[in-house]
C-alpha atoms as a PDB file:
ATOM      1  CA  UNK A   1      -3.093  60.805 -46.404  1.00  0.00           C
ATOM      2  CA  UNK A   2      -6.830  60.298 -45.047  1.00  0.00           C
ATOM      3  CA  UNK A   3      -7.454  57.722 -42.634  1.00  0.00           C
ATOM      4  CA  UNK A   4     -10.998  56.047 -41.923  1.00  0.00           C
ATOM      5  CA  UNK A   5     -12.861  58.225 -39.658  1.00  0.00           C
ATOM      6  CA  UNK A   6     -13.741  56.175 -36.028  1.00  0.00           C
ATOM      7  CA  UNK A   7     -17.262  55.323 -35.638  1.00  0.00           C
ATOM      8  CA  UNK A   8     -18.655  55.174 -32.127  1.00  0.00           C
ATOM      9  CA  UNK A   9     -18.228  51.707 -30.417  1.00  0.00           C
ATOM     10  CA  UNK A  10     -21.179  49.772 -32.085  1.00  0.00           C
ATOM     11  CA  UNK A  11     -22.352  47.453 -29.547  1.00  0.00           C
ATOM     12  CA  UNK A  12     -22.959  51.238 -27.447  1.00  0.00           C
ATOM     13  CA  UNK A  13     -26.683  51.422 -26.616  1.00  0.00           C
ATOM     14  CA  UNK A  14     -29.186  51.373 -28.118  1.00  0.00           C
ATOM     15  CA  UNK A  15     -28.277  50.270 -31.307  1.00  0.00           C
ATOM     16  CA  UNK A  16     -26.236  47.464 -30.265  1.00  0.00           C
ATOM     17  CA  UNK A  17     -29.533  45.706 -28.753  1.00  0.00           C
ATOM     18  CA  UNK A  18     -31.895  46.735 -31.429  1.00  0.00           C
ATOM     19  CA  UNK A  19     -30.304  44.624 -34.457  1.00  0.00           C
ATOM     20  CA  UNK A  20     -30.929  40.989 -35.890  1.00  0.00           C
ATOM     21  CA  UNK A  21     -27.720  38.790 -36.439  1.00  0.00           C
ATOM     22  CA  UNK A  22     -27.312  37.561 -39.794  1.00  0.00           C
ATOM     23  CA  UNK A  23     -25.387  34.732 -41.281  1.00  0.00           C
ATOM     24  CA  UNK A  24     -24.680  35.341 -44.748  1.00  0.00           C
ATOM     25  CA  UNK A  25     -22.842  32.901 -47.182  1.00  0.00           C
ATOM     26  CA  UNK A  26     -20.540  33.506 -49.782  1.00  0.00           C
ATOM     27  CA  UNK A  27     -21.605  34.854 -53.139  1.00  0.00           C
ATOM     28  CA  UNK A  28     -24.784  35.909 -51.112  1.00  0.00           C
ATOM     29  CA  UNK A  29     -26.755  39.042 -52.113  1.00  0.00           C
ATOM     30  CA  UNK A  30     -27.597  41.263 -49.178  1.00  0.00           C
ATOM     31  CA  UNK A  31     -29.452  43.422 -51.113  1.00  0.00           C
ATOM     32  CA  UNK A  32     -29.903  44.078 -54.559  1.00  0.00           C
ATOM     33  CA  UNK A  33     -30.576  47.594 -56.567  1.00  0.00           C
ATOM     34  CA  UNK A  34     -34.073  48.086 -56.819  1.00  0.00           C
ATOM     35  CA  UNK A  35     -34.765  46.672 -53.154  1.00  0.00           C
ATOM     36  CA  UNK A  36     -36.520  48.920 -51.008  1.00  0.00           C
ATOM     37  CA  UNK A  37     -34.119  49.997 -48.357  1.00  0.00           C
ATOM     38  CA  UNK A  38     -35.718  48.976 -44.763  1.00  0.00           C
ATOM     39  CA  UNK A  39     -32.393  47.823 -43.125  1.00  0.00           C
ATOM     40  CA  UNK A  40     -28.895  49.103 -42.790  1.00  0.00           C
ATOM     41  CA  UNK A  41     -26.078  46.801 -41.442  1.00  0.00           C
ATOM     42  CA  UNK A  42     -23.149  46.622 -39.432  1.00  0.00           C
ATOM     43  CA  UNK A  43     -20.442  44.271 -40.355  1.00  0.00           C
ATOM     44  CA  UNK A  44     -19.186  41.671 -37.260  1.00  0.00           C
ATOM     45  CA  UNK A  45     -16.863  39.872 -39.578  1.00  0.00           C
ATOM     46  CA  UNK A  46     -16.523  39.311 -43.260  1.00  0.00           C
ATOM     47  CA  UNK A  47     -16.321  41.547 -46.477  1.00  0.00           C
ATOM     48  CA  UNK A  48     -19.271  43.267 -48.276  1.00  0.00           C
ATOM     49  CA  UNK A  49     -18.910  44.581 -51.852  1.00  0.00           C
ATOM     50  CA  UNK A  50     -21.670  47.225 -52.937  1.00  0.00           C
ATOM     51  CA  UNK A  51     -21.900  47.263 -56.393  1.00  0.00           C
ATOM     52  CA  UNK A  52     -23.466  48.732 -59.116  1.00  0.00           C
ATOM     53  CA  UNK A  53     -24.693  46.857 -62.997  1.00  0.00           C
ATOM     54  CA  UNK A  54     -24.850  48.747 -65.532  1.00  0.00           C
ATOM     55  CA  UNK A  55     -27.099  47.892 -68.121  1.00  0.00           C
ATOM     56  CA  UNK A  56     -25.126  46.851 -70.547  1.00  0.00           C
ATOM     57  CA  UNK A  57     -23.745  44.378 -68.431  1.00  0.00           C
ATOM     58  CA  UNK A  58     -20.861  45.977 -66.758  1.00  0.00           C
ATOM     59  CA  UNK A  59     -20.032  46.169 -62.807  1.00  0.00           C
ATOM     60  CA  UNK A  60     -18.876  49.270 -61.199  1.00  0.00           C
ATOM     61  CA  UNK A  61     -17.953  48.574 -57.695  1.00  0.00           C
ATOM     62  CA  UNK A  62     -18.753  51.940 -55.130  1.00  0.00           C
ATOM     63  CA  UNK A  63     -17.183  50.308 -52.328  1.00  0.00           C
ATOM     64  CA  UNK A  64     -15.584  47.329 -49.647  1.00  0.00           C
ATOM     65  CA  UNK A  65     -16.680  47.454 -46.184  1.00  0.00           C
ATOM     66  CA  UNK A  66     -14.881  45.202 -43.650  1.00  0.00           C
ATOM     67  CA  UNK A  67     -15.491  44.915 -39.736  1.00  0.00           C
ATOM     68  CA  UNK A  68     -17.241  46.926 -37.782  1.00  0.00           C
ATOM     69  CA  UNK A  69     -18.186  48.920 -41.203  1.00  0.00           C
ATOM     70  CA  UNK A  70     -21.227  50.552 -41.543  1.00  0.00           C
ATOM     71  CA  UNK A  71     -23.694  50.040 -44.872  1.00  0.00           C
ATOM     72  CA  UNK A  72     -26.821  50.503 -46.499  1.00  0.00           C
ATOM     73  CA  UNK A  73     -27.991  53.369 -44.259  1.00  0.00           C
ATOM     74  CA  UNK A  74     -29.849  56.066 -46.458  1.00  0.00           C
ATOM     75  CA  UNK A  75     -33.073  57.760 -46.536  1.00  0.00           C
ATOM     76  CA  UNK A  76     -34.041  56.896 -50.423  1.00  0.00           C
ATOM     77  CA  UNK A  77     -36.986  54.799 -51.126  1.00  0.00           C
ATOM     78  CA  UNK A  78     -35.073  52.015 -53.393  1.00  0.00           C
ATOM     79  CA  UNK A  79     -31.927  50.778 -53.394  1.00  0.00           C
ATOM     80  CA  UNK A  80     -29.305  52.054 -55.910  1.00  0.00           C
ATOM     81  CA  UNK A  81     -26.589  49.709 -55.667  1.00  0.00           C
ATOM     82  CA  UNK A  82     -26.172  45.675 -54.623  1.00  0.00           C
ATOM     83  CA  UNK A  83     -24.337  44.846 -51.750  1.00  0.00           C
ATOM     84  CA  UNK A  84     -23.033  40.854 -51.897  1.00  0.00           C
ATOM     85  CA  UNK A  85     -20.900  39.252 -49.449  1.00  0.00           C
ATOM     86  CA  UNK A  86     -17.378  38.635 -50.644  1.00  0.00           C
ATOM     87  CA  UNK A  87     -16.694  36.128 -48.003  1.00  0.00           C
ATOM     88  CA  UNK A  88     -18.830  34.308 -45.262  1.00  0.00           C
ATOM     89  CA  UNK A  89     -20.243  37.523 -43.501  1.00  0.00           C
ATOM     90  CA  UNK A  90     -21.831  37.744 -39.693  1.00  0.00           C
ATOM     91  CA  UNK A  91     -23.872  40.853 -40.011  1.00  0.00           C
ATOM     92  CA  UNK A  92     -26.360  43.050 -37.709  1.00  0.00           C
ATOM     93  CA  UNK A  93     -29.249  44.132 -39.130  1.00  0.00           C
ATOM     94  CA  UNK A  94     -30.859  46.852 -38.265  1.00  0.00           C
ATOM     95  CA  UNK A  95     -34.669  47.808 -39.198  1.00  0.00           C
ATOM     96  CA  UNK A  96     -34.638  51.547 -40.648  1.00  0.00           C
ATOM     97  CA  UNK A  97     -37.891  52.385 -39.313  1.00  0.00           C
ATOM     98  CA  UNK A  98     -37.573  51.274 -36.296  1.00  0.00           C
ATOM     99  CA  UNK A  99     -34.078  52.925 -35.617  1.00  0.00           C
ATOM    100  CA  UNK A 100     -34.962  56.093 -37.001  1.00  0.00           C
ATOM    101  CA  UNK A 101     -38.423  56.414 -34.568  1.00  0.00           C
ATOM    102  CA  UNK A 102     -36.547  55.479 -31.716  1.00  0.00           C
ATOM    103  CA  UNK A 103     -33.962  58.227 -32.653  1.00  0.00           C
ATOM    104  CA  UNK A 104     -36.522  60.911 -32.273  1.00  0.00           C
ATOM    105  CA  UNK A 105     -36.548  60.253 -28.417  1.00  0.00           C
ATOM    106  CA  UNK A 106     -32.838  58.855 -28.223  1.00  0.00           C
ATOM    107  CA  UNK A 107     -30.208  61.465 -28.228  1.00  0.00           C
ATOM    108  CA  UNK A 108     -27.324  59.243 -27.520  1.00  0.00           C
ATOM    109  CA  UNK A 109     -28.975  56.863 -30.460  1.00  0.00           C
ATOM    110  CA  UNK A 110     -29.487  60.115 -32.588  1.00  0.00           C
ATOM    111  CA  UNK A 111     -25.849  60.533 -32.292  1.00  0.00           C
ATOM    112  CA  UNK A 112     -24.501  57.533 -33.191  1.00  0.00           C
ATOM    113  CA  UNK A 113     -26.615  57.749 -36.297  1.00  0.00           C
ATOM    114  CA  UNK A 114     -25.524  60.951 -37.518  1.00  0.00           C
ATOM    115  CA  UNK A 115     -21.866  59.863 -36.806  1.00  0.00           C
ATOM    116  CA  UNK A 116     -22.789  56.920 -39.255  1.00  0.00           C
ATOM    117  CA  UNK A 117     -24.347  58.851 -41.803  1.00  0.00           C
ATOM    118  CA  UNK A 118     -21.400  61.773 -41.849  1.00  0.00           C
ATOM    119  CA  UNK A 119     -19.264  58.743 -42.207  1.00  0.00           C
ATOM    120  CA  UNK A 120     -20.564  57.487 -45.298  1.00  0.00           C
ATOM    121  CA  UNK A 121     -20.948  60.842 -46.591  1.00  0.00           C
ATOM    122  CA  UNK A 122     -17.045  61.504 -46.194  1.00  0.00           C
ATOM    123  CA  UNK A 123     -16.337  57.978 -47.746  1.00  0.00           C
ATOM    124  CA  UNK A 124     -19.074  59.108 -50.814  1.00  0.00           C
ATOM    125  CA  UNK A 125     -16.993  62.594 -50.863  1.00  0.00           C
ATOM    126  CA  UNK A 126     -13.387  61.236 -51.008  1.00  0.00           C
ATOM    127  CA  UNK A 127     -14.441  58.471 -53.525  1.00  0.00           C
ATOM    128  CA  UNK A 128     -16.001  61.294 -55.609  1.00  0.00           C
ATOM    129  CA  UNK A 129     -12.783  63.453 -55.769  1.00  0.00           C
ATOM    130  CA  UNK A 130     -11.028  59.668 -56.831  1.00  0.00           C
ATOM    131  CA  UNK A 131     -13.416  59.667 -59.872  1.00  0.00           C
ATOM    132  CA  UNK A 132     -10.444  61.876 -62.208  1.00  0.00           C
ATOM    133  CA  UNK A 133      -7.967  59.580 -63.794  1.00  0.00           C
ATOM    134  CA  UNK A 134      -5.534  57.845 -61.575  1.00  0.00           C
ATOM    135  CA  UNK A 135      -2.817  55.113 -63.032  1.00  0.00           C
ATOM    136  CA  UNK A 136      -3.918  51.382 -62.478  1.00  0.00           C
ATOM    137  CA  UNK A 137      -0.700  51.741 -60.289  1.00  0.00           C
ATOM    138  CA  UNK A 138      -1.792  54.423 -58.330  1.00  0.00           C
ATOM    139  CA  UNK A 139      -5.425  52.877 -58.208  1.00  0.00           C
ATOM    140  CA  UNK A 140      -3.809  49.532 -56.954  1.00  0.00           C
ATOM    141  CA  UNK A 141      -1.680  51.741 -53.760  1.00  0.00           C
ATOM    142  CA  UNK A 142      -5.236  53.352 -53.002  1.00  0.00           C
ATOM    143  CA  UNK A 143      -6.947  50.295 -52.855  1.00  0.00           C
ATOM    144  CA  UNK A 144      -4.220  48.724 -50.439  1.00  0.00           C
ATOM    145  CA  UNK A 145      -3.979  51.709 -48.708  1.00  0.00           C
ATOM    146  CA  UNK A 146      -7.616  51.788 -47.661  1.00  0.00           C
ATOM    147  CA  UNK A 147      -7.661  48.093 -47.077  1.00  0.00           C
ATOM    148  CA  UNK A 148      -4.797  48.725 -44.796  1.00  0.00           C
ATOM    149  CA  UNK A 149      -6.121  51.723 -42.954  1.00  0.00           C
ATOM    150  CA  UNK A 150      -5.355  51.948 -39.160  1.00  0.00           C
ATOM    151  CA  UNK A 151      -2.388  49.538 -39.622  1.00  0.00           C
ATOM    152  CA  UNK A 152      -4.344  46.753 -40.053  1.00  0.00           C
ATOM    153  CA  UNK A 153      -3.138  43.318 -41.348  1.00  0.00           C
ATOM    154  CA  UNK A 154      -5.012  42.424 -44.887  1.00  0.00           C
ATOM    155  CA  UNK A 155      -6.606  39.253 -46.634  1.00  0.00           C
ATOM    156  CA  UNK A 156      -8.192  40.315 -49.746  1.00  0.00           C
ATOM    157  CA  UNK A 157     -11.084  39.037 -50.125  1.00  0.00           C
ATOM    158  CA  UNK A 158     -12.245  40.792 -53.631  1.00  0.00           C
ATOM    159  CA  UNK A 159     -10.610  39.508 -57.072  1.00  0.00           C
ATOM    160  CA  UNK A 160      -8.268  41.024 -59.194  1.00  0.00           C
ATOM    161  CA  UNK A 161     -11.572  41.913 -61.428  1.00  0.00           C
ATOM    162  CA  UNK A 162     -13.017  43.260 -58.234  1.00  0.00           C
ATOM    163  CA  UNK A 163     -10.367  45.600 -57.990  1.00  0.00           C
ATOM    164  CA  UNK A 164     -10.218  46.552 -61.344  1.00  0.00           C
ATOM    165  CA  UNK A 165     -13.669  47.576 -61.586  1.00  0.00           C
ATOM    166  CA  UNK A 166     -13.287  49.773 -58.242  1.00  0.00           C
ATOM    167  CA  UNK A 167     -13.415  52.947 -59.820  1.00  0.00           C
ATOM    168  CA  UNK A 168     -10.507  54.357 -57.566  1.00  0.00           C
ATOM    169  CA  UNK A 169      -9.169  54.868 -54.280  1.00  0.00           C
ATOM    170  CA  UNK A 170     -10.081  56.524 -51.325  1.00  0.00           C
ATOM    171  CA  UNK A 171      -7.379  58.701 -50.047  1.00  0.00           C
ATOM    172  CA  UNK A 172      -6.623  62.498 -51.345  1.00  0.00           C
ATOM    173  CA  UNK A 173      -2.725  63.258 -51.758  1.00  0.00           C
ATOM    174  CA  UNK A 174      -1.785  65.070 -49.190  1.00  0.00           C
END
């Protein structure tokens, strides 16, 4: 099985100093699809869902991201999915722009960014090789399985109709 790749420690300079600290309730949207995407965030505690609806009402859920995650980091214009906030969320926010020109002069920053974006680009790959049909019994293990990743203890924060409309895991048989 695939583990979660390690991102580098994320209070290392200088993005640690450059974000905003957010408090974010409950049921909170983050973001929504549509937004223009200025910010990308790190999670300090809580549970983010980034989501998807369709229009004919339906949900299709792309992803969870727990501490110390990673999300919302991309170079299109507008955002393509929601992100809400499963639980009570402490999140850094950090101003695209503003990263991104600072990168240009930052190697260590430059770095950690590209580290970031790789990151989400394996997650986007594994969840894309998922897509094929997988059992709601094998969709269920790869659900707890990435939850669990790194031997971490779990709380699920999502519903049993979040999980269901996670489209599937994201671990490859090995």
């Amino acid at each position: 099985m695939q583990s979660r790749i390690n991102l580098p420690a994320p209070d290392a300079a200088p993005l640690g100093a450059a974000g905003t600290v957010l408090n974010v309730p409950q049921g909170a949207d983050i973001f929504s699809q549509g937004d223009a995407c200025d910010a990308f965030f790190r999670i300090v505690s809580g549970t983010v869902r980034i989501c998807r609806y369709l229009g004919d009402g339906r949900r299709l859920i792309d992803a969870f991201y727990g501490e110390e995650e990673f999300f919302g980091l991309t170079l299109d214009e507008a955002r393509l999915f929601s992100a809400e906030a499963l639980n009570d969320c402490v999140l850094v926010s950090y101003r695209r722009s503003a990263v991104l020109a600072q990168a240009e002069t930052d190697g260590t920053l430059a770095r950690q960014l590209f580290h970031i974006a790789m990151q989400g680009q394996a997650r986007a790959r594994r969840h894309a090789l998922l897509l094929s049909r997988r059992s709601a019994g094998e969709k269920m293990a790869g659900f707890l399985l990435h939850q669990a990743a790194g031997g971490r203890d779990i709380t699920l924060a999502m519903t049993r109709q979040d999980i269901g409309d996670w489209p599937a895991g994201y671990f490859v048989p090995a």
